[in-house]
Protein backbone atom coordinates (compact mmCIF):
# COMPACT_ATOMS: atom_id res chain seq x y z
CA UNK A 1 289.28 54.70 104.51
CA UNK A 2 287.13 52.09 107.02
CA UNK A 3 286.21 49.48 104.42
CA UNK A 4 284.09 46.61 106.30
CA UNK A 5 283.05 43.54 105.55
CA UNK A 6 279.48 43.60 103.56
CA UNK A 7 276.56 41.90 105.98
CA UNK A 8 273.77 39.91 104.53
CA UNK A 9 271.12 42.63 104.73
CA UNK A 10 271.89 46.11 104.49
CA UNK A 11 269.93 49.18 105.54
CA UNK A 12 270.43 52.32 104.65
CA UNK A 13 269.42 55.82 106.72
CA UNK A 14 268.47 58.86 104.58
CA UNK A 15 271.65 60.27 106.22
CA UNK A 16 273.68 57.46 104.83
CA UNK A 17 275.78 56.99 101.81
CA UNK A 18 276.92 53.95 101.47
CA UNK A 19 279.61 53.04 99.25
CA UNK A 20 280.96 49.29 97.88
CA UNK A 21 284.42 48.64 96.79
CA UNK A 22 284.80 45.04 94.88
CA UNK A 23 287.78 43.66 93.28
CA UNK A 24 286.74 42.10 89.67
CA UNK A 25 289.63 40.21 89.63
CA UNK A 26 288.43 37.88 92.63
CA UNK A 27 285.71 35.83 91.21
CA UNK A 28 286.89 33.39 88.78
CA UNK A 29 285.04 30.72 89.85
CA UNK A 30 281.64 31.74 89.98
CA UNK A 31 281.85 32.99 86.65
CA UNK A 32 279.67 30.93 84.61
CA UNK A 33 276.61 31.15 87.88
CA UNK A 34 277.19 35.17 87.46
CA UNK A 35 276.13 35.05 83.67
CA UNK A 36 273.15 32.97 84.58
CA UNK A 37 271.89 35.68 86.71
CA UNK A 38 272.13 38.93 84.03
CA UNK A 39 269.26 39.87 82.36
CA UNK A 40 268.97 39.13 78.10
CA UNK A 41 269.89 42.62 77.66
CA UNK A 42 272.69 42.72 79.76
CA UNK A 43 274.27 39.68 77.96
CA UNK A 44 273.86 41.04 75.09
CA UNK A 45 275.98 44.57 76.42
CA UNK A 46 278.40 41.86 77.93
CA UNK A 47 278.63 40.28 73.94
CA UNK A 48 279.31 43.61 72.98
CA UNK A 49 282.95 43.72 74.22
CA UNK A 50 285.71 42.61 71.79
CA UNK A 51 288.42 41.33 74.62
CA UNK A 52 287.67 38.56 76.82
CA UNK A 53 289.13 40.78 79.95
CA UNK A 54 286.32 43.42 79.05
CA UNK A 55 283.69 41.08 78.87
CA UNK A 56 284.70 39.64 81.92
CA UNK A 57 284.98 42.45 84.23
CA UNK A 58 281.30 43.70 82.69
CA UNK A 59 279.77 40.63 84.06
CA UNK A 60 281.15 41.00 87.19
CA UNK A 61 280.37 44.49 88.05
CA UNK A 62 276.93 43.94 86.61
CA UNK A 63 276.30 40.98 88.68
CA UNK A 64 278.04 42.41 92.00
CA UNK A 65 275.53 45.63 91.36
CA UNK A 66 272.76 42.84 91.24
CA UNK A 67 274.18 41.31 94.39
CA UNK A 68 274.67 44.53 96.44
CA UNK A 69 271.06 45.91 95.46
CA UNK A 70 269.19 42.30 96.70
CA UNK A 71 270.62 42.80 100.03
CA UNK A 72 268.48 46.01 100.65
CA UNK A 73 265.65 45.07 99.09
CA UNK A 74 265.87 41.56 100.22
CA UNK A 75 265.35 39.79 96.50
CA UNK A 76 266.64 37.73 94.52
CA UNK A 77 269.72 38.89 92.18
CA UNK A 78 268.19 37.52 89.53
CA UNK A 79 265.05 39.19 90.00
CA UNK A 80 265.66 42.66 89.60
CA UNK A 81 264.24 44.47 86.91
CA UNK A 82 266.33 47.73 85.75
CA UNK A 83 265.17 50.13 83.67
CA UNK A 84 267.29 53.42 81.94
CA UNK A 85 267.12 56.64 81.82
CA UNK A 86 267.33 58.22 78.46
CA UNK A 87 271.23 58.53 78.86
CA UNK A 88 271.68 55.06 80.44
CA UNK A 89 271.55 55.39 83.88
CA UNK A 90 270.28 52.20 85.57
CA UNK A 91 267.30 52.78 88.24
CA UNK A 92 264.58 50.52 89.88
CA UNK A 93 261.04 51.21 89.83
CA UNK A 94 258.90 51.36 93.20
CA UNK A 95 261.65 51.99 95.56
CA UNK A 96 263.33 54.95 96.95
CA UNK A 97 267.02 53.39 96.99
CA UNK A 98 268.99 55.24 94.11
CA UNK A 99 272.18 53.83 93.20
CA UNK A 100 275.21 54.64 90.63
CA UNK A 101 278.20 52.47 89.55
CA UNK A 102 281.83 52.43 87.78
CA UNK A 103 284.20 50.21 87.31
CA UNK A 104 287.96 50.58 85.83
CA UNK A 105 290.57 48.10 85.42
CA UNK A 106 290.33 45.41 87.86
CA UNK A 107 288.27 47.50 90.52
CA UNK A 108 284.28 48.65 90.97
CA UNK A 109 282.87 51.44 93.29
CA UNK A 110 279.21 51.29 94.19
CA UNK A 111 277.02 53.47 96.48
CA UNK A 112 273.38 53.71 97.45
CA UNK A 113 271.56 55.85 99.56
CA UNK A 114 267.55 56.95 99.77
CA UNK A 115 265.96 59.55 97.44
CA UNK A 116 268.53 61.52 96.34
CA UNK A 117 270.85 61.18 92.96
CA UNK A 118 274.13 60.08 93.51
CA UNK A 119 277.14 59.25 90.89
CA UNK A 120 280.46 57.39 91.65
CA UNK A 121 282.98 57.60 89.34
CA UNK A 122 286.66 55.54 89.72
CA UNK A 123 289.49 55.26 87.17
CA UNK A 124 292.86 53.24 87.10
CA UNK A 125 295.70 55.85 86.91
CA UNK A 126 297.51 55.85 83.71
CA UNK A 127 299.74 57.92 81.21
CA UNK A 128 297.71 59.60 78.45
CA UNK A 129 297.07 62.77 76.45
CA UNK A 130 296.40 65.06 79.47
CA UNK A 131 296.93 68.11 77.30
CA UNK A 132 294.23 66.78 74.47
CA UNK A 133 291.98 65.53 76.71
CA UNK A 134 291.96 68.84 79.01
CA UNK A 135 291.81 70.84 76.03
CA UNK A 136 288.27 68.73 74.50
CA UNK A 137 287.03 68.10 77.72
CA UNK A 138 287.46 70.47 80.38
CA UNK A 139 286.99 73.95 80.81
CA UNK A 140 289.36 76.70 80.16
CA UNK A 141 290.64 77.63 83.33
CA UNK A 142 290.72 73.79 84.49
CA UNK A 143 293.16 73.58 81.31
CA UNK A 144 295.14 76.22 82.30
CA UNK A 145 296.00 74.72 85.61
CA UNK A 146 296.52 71.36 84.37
CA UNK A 147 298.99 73.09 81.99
CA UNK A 148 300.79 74.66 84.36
CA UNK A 149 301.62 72.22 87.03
CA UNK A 150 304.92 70.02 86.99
CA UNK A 151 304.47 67.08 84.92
CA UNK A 152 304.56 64.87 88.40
CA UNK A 153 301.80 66.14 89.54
CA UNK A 154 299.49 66.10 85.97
CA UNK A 155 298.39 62.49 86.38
CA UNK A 156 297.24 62.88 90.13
CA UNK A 157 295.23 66.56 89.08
CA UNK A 158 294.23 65.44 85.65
CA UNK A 159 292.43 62.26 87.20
CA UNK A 160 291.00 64.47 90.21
CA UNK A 161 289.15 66.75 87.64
CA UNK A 162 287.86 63.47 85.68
CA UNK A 163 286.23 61.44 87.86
CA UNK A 164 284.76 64.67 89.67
CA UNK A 165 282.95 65.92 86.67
CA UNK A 166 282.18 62.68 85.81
CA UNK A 167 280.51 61.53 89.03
CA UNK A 168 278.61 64.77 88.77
CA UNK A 169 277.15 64.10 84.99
CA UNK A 170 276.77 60.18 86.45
CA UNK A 171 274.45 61.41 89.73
CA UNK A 172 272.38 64.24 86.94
CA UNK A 173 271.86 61.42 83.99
CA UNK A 174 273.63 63.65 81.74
CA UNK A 175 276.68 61.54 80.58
CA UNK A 176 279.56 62.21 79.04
CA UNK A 177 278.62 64.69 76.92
CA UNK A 178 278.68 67.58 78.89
CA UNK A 179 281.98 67.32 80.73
CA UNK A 180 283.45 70.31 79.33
CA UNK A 181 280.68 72.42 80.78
CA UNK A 182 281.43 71.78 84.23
CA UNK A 183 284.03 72.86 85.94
CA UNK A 184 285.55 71.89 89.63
CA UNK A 185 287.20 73.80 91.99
CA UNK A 186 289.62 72.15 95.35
CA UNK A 187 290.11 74.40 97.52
CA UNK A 188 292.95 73.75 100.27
CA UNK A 189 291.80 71.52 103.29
CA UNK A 190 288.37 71.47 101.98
CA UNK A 191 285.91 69.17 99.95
CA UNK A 192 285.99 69.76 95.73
CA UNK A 193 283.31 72.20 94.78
CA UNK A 194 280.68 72.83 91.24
CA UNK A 195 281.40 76.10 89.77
CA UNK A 196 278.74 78.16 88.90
CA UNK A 197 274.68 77.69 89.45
CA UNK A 198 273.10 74.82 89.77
CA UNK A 199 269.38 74.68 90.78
CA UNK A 200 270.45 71.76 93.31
CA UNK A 201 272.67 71.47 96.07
CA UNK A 202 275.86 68.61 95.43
CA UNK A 203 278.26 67.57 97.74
CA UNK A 204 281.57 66.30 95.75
CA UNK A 205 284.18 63.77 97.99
CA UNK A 206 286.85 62.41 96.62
CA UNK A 207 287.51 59.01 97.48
CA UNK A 208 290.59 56.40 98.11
CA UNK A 209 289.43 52.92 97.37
CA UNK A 210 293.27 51.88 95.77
CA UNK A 211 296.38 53.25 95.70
CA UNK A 212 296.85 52.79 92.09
CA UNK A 213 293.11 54.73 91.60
CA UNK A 214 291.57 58.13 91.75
CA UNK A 215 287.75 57.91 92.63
CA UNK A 216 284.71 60.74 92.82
CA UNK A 217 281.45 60.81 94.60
CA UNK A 218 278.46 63.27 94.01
CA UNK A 219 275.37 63.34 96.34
CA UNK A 220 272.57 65.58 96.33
CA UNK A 221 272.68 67.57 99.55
CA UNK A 222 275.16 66.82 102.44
CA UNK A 223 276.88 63.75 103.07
CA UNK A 224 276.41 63.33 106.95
CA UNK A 225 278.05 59.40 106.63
CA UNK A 226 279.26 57.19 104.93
CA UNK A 227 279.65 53.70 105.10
CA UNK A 228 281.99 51.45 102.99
CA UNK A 229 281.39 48.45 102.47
CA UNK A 230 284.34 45.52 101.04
CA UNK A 231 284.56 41.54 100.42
CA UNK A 232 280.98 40.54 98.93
CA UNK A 233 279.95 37.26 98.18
CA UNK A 234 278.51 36.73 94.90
CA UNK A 235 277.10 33.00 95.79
């Protein structure tokens, strides 16, 4: 993947996605300036967090988010005013830029584009219950072929499902809840696909922004380009 380094003001085409890749490990310094700039109810989500580390790497993805969004709409971090969808999905009122974020470990994956929804979804490979998890959260046939497939191969497939379904219930507004109703298809040599109806067309990609990370985006409609974007400057 073409990562670039992030200009000062950014533009995006309605044929444009444009995806951000930041490293929350990176900003040490500017810490204490990045609180400063959340919002009272974001501090109080950041308070939330029992471990320092979690804390931490909330403030930073919230602030980069801030960050990212002033350079297309040309104000002020500080300034921006989210509001929530009845799940939690962030959005911004009187503008057609849509947006969706996630962050795992010590990485964050961002992307914007114009009047369409859009979810991103990126998680730091790991050993865990990939039977249990399949078995609550995904649907039978996905199961099936996680159960089936050499044990080398589980993490790799079992994270390829995740952050797929996920990305998808992240661009809808649905959340969490409903991962076990959708199911994912990958064909050979061709992009991941929804199974079943859906009363909207979604493009699913699956991204590489890390070696050690598996990483999902859902669009509404086609994806005719995509631009990533790397190394932003949260002064």
């Amino acid at each position: 993947m073409d990562w670039r380094d992030a200009p000062d003001r950014v533009v995006v085409s309605p044929s444009e996605v444009h995806i951000w890749r930041i490293s929350l490990a990176e900003y040490p310094q500017a810490f204490s300036e990045l609180w400063q700039r959340l919002s009272p109810d974001e501090r109080e989500r950041a308070n939330r967090y029992h471990f320092d580390r979690d804390r931490r790497r909330f403030i930073i993805a919230r602030s980069a988010l801030r960050f990212i969004l002033s350079r297309y709409l040309d104000i002020p971090p500080e300034r921006l005013q989210f509001q929530y969808a009845e799940r939690g999905k962030p959005f911004l009122n009187d503008t057609a830029l849509t947006f969706n974020l996630s962050h795992s470990h010590e990485l964050a994956l961002y992307v914007v584009a114009l009047d369409r929804a859009v979810g991103i979804d990126i998680e730091y490979r790991r050993d865990v219950d990939y039977a249990a998890l399949a078995q609550r959260f995904f649907s039978p046939r996905e199961a099936a072929t996680l159960n089936e497939i050499s044990l080398e191969r589980k993490q790799s497939v079992f994270f390829d499902y995740w952050t797929c379904k996920e990305a998808y219930l992240k661009a809808t507004g649905e959340g969490i809840v409903g991962l076990q109703n959708i199911e994912v298809e990958f064909p050979e040599n061709a992009l991941p696909k929804l199974c079943g109806n859906f009363d909207r067309s979604w493009t699913l990609d699956r991204l590489e922004p890390h070696p050690d990370y598996t990483a999902a985006l859902v669009v509404e409609g086609e994806i005719e380009a995509r631009v990533l974007y790397n190394n932003l400057n949260l002064n």
